[in-house]
N, C-alpha and C. Protein backbone atom coordinates (compact mmCIF):
# COMPACT_ATOMS: atom_id res chain seq x y z
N UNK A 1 14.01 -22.58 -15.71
CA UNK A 1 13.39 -21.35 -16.12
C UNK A 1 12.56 -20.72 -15.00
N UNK A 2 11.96 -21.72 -14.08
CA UNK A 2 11.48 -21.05 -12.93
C UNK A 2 12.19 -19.95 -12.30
N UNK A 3 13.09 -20.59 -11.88
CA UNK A 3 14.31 -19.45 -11.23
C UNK A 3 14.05 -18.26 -12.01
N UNK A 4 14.44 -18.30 -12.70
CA UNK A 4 14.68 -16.72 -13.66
C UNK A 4 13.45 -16.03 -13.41
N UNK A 5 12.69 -16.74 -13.92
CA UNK A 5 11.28 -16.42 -13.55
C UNK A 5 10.76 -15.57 -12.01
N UNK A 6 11.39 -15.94 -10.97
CA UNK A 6 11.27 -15.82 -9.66
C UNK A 6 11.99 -14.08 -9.46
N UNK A 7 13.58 -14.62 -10.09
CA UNK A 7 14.44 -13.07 -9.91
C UNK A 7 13.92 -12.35 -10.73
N UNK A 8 13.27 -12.50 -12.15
CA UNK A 8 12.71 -11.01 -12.15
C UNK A 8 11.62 -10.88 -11.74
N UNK A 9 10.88 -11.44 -11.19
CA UNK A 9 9.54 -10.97 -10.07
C UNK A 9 10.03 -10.49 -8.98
N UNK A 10 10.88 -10.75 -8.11
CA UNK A 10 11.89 -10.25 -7.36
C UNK A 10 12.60 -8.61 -7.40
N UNK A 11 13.19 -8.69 -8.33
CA UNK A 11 13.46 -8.08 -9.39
C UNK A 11 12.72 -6.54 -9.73
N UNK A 12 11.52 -6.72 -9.86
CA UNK A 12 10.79 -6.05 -9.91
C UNK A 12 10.42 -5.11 -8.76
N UNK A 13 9.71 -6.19 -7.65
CA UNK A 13 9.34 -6.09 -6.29
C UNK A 13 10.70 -5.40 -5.44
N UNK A 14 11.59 -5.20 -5.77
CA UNK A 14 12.88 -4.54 -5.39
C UNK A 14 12.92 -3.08 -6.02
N UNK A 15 12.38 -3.09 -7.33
CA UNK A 15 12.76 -1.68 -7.79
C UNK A 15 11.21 -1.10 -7.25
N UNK A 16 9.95 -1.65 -7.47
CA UNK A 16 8.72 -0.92 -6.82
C UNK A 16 8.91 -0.31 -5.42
N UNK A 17 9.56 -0.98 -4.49
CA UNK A 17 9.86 -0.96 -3.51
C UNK A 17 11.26 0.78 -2.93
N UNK A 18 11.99 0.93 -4.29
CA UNK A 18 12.78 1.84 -4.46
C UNK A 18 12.05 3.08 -4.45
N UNK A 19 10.78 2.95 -5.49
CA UNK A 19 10.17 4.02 -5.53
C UNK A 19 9.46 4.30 -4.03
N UNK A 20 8.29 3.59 -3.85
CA UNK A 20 7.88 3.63 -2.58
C UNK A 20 8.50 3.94 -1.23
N UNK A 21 9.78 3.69 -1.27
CA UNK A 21 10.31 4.40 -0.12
C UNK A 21 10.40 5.94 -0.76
N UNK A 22 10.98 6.18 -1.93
CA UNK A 22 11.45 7.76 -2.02
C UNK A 22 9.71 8.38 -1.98
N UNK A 23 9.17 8.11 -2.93
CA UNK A 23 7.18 8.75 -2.79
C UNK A 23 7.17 9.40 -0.69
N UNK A 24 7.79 7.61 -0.21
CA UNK A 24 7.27 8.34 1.54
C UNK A 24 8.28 8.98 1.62
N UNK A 25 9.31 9.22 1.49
CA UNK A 25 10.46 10.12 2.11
C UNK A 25 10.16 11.67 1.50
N UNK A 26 9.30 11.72 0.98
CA UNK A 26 9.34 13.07 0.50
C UNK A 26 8.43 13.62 0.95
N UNK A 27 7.51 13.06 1.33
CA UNK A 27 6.13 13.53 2.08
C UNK A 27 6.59 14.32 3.37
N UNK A 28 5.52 15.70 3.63
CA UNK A 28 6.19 16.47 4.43
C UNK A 28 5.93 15.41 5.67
N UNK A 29 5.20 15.00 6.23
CA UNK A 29 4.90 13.79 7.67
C UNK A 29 5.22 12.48 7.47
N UNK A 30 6.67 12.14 6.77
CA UNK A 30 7.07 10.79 6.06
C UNK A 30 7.19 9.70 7.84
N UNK A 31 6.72 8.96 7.44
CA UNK A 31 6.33 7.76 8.02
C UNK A 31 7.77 6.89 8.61
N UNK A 32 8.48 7.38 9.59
CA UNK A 32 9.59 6.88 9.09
C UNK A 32 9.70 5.32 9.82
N UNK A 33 8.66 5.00 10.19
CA UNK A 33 8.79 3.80 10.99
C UNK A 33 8.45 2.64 9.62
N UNK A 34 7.24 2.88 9.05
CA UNK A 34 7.10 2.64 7.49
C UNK A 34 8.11 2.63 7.08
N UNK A 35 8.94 3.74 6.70
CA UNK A 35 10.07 3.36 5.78
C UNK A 35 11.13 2.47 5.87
N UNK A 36 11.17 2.66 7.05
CA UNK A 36 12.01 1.26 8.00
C UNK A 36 11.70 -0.54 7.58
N UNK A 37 10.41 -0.35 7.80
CA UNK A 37 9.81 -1.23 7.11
C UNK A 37 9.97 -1.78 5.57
N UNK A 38 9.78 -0.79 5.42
CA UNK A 38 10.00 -0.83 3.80
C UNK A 38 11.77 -1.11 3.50
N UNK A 39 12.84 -0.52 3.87
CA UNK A 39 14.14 -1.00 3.23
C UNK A 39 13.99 -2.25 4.10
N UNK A 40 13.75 -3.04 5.27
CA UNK A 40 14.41 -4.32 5.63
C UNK A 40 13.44 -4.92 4.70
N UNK A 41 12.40 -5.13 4.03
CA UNK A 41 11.90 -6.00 3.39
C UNK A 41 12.15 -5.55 2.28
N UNK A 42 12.64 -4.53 1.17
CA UNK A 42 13.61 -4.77 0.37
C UNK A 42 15.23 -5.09 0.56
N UNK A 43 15.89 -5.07 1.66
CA UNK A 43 17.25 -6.02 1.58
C UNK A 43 17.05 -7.01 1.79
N UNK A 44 15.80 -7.66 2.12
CA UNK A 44 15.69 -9.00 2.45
C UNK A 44 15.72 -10.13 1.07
N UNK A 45 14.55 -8.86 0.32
CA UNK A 45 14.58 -9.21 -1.22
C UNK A 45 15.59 -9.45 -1.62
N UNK A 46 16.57 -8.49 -1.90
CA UNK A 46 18.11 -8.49 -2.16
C UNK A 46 18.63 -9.72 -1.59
N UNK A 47 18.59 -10.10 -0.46
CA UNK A 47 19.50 -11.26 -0.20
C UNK A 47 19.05 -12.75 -0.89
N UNK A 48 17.82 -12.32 -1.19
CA UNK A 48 17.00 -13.58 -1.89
C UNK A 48 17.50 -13.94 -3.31
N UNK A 49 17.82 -12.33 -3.79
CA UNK A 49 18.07 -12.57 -5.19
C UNK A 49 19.25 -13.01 -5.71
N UNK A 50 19.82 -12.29 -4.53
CA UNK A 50 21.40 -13.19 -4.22
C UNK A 50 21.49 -14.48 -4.23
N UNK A 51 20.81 -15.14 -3.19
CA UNK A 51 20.96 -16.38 -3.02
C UNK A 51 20.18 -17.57 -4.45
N UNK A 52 19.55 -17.16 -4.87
CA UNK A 52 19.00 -17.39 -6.10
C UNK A 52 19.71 -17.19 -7.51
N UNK A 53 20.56 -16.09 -7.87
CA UNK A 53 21.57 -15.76 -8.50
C UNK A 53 22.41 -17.15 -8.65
N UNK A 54 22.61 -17.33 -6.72
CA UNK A 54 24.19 -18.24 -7.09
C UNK A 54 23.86 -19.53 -7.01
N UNK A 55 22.47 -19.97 -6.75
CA UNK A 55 21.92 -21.07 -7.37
C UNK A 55 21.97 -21.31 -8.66
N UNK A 56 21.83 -20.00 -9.18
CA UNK A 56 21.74 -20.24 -10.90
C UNK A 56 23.51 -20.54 -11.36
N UNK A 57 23.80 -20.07 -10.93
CA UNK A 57 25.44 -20.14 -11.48
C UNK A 57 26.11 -21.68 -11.18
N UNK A 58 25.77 -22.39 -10.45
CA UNK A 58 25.68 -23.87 -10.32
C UNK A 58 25.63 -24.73 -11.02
């Protein structure tokens, strides 16, 4: 149950992360070095949840 537990905290932290890039991308002086920032540490998430996923399927 941990696991599960983990991907939707994950989970979460992936979709907050969705918003927060669009909030800076819309700003007229959007940050784009920030935003940069911001998608590699949400695909990183993504690959986590992945790899956690196919733990669960095991």
């Amino acid at each position: 149950m941990a696991l599960e537990s983990r991907i939707r905290e994950l989970d979460a932290r992936h979709r907050d992360l969705d918003l927060e890039i669009e909030l800076e991308s819309r700003r007229p002086s959007a940050d784009t070095l920030h935003i940069t920032e911001l998608k590699r540490l949400k695909l990183k998430i993504k690959e986590e949840i992945e790899a956690l996923r196919r733990r669960q399927a095991h």
